[in-house]
C-alpha atoms as a PDB file:
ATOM      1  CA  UNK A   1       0.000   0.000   0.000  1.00  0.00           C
ATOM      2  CA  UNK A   2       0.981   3.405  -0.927  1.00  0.00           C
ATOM      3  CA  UNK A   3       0.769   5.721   2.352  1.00  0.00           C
ATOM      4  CA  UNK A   4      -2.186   7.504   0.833  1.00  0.00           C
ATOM      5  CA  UNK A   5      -4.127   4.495   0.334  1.00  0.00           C
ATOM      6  CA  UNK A   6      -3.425   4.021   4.159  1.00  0.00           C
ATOM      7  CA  UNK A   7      -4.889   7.700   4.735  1.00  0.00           C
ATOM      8  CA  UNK A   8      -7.722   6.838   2.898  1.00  0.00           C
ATOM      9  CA  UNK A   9      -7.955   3.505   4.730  1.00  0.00           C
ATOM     10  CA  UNK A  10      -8.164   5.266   7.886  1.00  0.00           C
ATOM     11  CA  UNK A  11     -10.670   7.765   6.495  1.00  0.00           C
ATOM     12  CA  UNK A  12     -12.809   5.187   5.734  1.00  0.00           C
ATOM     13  CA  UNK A  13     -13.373   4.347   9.343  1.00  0.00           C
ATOM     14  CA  UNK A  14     -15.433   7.297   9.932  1.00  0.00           C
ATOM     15  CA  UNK A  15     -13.538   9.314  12.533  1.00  0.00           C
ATOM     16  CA  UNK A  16     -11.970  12.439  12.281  1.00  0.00           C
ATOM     17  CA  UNK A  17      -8.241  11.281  12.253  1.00  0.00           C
ATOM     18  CA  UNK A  18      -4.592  13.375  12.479  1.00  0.00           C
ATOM     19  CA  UNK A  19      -0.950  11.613  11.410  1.00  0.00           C
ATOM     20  CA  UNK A  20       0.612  11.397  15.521  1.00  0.00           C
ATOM     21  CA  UNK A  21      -1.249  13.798  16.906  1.00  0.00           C
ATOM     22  CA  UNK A  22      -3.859  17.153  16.592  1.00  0.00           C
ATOM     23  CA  UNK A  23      -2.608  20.315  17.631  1.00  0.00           C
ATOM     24  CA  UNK A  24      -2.885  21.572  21.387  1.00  0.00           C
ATOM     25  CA  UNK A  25      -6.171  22.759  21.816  1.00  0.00           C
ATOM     26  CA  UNK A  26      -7.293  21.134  17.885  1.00  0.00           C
ATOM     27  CA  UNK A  27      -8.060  17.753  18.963  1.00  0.00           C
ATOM     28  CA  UNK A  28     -11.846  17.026  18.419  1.00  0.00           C
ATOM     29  CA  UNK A  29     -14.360  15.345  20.281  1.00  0.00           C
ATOM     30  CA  UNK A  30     -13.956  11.726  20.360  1.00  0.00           C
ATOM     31  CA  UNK A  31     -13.862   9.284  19.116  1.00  0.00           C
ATOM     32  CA  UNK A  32     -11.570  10.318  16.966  1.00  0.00           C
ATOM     33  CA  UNK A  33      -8.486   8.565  15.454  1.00  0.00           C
ATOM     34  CA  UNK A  34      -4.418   9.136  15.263  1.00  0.00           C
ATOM     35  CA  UNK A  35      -2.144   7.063  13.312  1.00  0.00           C
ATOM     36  CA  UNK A  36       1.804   6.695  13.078  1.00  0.00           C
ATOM     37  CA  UNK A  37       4.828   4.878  11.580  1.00  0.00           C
ATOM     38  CA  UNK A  38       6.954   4.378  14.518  1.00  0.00           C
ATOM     39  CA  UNK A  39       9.357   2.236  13.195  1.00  0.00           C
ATOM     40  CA  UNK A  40      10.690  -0.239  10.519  1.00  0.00           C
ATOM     41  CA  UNK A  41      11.150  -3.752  10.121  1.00  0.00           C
ATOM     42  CA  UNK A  42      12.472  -3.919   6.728  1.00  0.00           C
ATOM     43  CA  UNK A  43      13.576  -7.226   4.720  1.00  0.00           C
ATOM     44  CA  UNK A  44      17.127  -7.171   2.766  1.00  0.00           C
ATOM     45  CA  UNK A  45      18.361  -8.229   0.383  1.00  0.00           C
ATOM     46  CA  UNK A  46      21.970  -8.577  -1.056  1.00  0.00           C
ATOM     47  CA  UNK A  47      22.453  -5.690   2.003  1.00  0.00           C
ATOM     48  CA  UNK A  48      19.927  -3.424   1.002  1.00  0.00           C
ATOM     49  CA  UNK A  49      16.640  -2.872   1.726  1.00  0.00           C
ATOM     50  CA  UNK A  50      14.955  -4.843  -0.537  1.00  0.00           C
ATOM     51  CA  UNK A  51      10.625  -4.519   0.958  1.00  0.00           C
ATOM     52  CA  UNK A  52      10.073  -1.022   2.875  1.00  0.00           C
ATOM     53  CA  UNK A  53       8.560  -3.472   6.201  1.00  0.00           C
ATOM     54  CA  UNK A  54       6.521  -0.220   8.572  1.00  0.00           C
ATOM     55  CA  UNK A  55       5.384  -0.643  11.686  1.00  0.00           C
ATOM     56  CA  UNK A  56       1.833   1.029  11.743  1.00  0.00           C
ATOM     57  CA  UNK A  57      -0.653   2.436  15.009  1.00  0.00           C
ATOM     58  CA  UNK A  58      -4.033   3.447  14.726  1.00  0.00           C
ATOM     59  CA  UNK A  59      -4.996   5.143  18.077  1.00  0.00           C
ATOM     60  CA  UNK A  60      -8.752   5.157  18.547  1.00  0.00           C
ATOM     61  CA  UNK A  61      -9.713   7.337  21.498  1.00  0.00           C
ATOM     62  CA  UNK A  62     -13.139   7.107  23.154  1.00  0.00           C
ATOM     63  CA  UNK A  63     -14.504   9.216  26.461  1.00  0.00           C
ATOM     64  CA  UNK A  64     -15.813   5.947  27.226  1.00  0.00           C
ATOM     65  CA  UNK A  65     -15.889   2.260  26.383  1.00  0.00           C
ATOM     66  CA  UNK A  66     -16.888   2.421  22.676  1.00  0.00           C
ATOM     67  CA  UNK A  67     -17.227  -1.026  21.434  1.00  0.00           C
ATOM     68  CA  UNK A  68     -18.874  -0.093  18.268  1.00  0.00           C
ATOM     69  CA  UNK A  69     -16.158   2.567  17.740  1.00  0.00           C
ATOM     70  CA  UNK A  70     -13.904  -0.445  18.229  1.00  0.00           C
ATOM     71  CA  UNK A  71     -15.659  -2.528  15.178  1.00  0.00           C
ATOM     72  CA  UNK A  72     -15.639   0.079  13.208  1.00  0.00           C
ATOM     73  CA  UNK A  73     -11.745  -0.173  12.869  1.00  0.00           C
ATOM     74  CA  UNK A  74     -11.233  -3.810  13.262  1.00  0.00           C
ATOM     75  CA  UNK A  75     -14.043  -4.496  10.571  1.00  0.00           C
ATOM     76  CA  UNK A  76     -12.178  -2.065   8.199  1.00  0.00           C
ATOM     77  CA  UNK A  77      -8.589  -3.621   9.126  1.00  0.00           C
ATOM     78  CA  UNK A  78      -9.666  -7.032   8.243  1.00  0.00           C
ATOM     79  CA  UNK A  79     -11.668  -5.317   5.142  1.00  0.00           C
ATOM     80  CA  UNK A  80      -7.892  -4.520   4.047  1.00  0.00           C
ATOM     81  CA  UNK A  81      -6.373  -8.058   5.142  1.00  0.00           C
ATOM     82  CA  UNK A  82      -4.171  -6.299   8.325  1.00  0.00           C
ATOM     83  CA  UNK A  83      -3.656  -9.030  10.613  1.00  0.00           C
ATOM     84  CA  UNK A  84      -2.638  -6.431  14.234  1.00  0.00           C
ATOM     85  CA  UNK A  85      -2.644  -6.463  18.208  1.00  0.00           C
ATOM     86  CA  UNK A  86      -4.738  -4.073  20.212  1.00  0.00           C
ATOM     87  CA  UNK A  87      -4.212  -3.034  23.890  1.00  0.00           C
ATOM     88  CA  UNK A  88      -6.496  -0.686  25.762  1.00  0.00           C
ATOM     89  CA  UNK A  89      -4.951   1.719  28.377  1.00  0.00           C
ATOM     90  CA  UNK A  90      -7.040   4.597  30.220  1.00  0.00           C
ATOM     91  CA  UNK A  91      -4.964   8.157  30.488  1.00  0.00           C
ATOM     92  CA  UNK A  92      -6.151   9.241  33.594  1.00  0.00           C
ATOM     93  CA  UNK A  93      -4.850  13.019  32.821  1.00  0.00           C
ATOM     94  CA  UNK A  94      -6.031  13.133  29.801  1.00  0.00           C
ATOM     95  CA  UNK A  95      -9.258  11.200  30.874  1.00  0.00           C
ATOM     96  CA  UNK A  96      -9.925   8.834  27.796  1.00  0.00           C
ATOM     97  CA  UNK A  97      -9.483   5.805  26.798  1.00  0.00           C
ATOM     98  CA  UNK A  98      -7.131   4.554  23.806  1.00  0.00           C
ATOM     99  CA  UNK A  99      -6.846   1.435  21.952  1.00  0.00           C
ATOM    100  CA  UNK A 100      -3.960   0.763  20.335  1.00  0.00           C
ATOM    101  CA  UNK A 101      -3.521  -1.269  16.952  1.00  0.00           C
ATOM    102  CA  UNK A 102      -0.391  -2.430  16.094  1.00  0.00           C
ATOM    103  CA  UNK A 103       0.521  -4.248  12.279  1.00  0.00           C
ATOM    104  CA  UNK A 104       2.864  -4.040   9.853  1.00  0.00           C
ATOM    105  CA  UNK A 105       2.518  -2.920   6.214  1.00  0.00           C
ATOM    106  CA  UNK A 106       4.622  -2.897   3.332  1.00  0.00           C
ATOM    107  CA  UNK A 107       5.031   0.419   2.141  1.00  0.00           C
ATOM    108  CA  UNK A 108       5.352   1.110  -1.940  1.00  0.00           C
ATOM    109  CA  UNK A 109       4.979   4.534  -3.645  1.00  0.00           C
END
């Protein structure tokens, strides 16, 4: 996938949706979504990088327990074949929940 068929991917889930992070005071009302490549796995080849291999998180954050909000991604994830691993964490300061998916993609542009 190119990274803006990911965008458009993430789009598709219905939530308003920032790369890392809104701006201070930007952030909307959730659920909303933020999404990041925090790292790579790459494969070589012949030592070089022969398949771009990036880590990708989707952050859905709910004021509450949102299972719909949570089927909404996972049904579009496994609409697009991503096998991932979610947690779930509450941030008490910030007080809202987040669920974290974590996959890998292979990145082409």
């Amino acid at each position: 996938m190119t990274k803006s068929e990911i965008l458009r991917m993430i789009q598709s889930m219905g939530f308003p949706a920032a790369y890392s992070h809104f701006s201070e005071g930007e952030a909307p009302d959730p659920p909303f979504v933020a999404y990041l490549y925090p790292s790579s796995n790459n494969f070589s080849a012949d030592g070089a990088v022969y398949q771009d291999v990036n880590e990708l998180n989707i952050e859905l954050y709910t004021d509450k327990k949102d299972i719909e909000a949570e089927k909404k991604v996972e049904s579009v994830l496994k609409k697009y074949g991503f096998f991932y691993e979610k947690t779930e964490i509450y941030l008490d300061t910030e007080k809202i929940y987040e669920v974290l998916y974590e996959m890998e993609v292979l990145i082409h542009e």
